[in-house]
N, C-alpha and C. Protein backbone atom coordinates (compact mmCIF):
# COMPACT_ATOMS: atom_id res chain seq x y z
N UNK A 1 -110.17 -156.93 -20.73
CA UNK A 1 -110.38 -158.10 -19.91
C UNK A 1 -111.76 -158.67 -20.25
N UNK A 2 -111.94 -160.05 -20.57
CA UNK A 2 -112.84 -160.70 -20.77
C UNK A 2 -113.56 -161.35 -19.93
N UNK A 3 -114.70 -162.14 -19.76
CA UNK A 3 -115.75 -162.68 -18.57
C UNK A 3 -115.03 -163.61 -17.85
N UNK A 4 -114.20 -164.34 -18.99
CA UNK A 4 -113.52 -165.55 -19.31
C UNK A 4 -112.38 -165.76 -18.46
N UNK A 5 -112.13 -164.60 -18.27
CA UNK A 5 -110.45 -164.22 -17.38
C UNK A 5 -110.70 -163.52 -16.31
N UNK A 6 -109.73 -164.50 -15.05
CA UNK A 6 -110.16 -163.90 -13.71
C UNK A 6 -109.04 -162.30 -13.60
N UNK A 7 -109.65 -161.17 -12.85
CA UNK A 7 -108.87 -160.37 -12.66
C UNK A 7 -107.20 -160.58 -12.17
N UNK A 8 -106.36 -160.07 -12.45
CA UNK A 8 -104.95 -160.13 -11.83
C UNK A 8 -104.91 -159.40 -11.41
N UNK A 9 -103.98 -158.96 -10.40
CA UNK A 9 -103.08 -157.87 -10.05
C UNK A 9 -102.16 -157.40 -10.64
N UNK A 10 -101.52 -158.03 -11.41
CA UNK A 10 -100.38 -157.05 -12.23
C UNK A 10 -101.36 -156.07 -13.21
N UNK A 11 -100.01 -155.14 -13.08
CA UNK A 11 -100.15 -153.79 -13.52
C UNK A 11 -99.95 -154.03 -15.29
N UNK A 12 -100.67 -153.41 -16.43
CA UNK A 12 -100.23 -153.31 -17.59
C UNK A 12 -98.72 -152.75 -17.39
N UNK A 13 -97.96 -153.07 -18.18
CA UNK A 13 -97.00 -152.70 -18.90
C UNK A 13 -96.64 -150.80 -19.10
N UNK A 14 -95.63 -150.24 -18.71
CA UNK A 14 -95.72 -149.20 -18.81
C UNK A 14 -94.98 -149.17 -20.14
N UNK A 15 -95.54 -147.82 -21.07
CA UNK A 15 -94.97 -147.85 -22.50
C UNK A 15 -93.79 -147.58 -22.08
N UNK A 16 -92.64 -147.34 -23.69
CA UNK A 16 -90.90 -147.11 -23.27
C UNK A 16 -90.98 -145.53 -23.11
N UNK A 17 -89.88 -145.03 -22.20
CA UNK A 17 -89.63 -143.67 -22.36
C UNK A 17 -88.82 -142.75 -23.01
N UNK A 18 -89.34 -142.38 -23.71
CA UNK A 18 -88.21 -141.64 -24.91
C UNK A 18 -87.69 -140.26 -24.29
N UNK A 19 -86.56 -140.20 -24.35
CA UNK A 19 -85.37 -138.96 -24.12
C UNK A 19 -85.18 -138.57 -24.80
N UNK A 20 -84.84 -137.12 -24.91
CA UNK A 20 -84.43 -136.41 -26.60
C UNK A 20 -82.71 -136.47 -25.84
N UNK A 21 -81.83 -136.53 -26.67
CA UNK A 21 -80.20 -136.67 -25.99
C UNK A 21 -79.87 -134.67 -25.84
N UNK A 22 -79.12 -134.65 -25.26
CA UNK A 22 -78.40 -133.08 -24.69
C UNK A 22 -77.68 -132.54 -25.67
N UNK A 23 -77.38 -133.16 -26.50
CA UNK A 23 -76.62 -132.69 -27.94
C UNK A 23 -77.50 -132.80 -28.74
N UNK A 24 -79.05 -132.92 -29.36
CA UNK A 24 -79.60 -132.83 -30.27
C UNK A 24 -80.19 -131.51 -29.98
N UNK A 25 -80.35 -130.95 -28.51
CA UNK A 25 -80.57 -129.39 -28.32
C UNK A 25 -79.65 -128.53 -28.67
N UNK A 26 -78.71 -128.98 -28.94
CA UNK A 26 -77.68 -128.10 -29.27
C UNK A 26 -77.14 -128.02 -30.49
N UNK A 27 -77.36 -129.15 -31.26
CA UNK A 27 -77.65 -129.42 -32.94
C UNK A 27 -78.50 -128.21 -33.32
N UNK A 28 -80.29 -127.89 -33.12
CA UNK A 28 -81.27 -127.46 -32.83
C UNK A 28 -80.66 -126.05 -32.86
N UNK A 29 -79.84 -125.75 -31.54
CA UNK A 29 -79.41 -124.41 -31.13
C UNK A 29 -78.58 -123.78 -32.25
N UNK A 30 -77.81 -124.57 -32.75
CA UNK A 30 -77.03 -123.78 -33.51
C UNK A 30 -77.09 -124.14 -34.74
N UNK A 31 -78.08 -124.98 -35.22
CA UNK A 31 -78.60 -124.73 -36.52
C UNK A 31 -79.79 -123.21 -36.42
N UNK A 32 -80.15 -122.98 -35.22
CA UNK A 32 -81.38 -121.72 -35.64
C UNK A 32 -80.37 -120.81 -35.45
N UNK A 33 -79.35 -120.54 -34.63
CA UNK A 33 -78.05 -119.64 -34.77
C UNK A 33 -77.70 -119.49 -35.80
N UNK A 34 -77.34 -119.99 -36.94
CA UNK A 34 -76.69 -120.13 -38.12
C UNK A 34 -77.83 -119.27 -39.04
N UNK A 35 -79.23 -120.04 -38.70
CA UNK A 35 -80.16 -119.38 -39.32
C UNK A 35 -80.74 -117.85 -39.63
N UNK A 36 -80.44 -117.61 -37.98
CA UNK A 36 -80.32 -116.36 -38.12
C UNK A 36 -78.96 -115.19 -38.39
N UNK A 37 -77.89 -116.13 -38.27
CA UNK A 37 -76.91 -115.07 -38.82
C UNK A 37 -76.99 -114.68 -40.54
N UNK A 38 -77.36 -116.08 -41.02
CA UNK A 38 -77.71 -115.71 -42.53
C UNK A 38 -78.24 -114.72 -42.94
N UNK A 39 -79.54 -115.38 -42.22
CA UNK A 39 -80.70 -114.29 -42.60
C UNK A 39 -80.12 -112.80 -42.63
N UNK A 40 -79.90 -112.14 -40.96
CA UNK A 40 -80.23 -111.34 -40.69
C UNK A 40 -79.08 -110.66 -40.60
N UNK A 41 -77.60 -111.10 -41.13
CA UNK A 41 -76.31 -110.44 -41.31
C UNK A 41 -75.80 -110.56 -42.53
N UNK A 42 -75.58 -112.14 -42.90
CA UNK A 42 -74.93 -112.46 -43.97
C UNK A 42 -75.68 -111.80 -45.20
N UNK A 43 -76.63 -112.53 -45.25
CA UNK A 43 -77.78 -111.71 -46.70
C UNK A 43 -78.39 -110.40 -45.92
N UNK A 44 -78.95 -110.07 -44.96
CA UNK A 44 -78.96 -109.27 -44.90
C UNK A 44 -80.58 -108.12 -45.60
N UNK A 45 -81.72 -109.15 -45.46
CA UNK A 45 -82.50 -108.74 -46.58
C UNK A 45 -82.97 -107.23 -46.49
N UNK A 46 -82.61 -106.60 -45.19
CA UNK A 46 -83.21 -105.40 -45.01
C UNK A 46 -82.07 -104.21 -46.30
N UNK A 47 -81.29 -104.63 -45.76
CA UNK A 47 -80.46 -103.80 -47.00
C UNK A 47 -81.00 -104.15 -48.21
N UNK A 48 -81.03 -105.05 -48.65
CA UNK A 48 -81.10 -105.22 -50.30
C UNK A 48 -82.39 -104.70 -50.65
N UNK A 49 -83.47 -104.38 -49.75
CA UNK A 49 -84.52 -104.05 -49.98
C UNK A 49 -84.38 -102.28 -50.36
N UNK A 50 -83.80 -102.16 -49.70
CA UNK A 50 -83.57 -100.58 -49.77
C UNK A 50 -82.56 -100.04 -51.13
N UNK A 51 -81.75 -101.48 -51.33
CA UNK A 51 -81.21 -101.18 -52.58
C UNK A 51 -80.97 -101.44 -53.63
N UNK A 52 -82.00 -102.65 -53.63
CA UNK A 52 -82.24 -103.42 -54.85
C UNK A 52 -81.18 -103.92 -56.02
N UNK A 53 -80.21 -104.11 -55.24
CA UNK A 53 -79.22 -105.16 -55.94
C UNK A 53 -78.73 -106.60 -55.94
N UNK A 54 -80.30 -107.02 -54.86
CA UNK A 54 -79.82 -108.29 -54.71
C UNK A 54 -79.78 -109.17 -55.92
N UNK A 55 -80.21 -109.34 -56.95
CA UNK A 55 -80.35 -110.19 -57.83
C UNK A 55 -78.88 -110.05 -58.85
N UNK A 56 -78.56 -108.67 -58.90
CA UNK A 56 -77.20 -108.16 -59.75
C UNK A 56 -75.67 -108.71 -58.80
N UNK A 57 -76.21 -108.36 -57.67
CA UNK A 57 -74.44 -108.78 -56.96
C UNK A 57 -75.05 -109.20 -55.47
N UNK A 58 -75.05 -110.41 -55.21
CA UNK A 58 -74.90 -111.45 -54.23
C UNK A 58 -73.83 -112.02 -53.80
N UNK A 59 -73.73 -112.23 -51.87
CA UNK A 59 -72.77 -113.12 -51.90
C UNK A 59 -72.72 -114.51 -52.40
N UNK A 60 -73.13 -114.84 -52.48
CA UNK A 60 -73.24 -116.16 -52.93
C UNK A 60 -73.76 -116.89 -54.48
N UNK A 61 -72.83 -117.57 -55.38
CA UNK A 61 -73.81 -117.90 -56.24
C UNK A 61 -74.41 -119.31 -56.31
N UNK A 62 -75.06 -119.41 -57.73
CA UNK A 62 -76.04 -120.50 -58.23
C UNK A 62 -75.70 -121.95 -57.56
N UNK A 63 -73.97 -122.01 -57.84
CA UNK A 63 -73.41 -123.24 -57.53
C UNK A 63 -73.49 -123.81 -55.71
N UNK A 64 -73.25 -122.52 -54.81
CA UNK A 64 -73.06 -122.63 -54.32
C UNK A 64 -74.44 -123.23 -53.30
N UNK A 65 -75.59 -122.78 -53.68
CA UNK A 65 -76.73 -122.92 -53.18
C UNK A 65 -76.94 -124.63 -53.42
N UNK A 66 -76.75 -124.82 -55.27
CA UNK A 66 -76.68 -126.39 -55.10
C UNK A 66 -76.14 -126.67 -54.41
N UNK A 67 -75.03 -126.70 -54.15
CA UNK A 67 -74.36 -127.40 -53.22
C UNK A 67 -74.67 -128.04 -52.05
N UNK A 68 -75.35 -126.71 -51.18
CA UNK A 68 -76.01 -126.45 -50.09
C UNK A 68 -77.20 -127.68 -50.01
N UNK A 69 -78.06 -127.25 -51.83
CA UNK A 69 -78.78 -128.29 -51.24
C UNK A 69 -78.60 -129.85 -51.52
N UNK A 70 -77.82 -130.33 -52.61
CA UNK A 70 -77.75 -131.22 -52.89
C UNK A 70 -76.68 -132.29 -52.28
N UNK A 71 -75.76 -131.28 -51.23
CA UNK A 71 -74.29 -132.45 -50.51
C UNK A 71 -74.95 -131.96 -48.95
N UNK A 72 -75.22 -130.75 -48.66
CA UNK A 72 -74.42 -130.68 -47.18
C UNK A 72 -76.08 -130.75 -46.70
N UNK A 73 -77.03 -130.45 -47.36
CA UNK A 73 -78.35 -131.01 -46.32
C UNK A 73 -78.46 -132.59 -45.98
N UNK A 74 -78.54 -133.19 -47.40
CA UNK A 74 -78.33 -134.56 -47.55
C UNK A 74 -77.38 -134.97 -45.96
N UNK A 75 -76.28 -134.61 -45.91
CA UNK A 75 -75.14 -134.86 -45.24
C UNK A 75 -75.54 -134.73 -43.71
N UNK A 76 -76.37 -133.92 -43.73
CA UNK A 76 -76.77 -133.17 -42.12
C UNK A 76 -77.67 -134.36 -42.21
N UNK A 77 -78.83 -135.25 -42.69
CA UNK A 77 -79.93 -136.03 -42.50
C UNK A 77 -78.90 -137.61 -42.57
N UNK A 78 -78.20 -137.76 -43.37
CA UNK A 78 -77.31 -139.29 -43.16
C UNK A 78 -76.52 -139.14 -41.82
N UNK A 79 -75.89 -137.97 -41.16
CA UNK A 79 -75.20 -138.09 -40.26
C UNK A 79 -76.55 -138.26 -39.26
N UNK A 80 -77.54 -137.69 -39.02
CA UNK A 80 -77.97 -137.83 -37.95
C UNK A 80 -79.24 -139.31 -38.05
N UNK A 81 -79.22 -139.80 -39.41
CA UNK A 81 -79.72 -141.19 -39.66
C UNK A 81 -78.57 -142.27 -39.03
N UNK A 82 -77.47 -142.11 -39.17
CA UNK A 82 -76.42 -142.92 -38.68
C UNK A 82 -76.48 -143.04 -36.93
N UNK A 83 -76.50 -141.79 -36.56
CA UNK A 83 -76.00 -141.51 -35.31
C UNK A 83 -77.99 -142.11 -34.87
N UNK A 84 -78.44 -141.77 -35.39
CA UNK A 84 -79.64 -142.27 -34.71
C UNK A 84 -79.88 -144.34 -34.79
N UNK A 85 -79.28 -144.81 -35.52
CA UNK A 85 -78.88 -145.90 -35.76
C UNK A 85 -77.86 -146.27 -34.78
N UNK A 86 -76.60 -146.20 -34.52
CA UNK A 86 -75.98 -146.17 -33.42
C UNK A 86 -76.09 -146.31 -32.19
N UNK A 87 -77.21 -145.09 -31.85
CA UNK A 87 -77.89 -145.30 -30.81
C UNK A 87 -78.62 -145.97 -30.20
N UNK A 88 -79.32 -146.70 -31.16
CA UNK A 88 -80.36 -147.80 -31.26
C UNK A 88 -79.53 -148.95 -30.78
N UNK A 89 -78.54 -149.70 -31.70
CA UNK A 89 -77.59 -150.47 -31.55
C UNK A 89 -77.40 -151.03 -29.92
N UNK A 90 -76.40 -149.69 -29.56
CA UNK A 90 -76.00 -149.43 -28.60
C UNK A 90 -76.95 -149.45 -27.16
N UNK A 91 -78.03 -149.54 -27.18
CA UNK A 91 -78.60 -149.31 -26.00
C UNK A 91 -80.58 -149.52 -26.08
């Protein structure tokens, strides 16, 4: 406020309020679910440590990891670029 300008009464502007939605906790939830079944069942690193065959016989191979990273991460960030777009739209 300047010398120039008589005081008002109105109130500034309150900023917008952002909500995280009830399904992005649960996106969240069961992506760290997943995370840890990998880890700590599927691969399994405590075993392989003890028996040192992870590099000779894995579940999983070379291709499959591309995959992982090159379609289905991609896929997880456009779906939730879309859906976050949508939302916008919408409301």
């Amino acid at each position: 406020m300047t010398q120039d300008q008589p005081p008002t009464e109105q109130q500034p502007p309150r900023p917008p309020q952002y909500r995280v939605p009830r399904g992005l906790y649960y996106l969240v939830a069961g992506i760290m679910a997943m995370w840890v079944f990998v880890t700590f069942f599927f691969r399994n690193p405590y075993t392989q440590a003890v028996s040192n065959d992870y590099y000779d016989k894995h579940p999983y191979d070379e291709t499959s990891v591309w995959v992982l990273v090159l379609v289905i991460i991609p896929m997880i960030g456009l779906a939730a670029f879309l859906s976050w777009t949508r939302r916008k739209k919408s409301g």
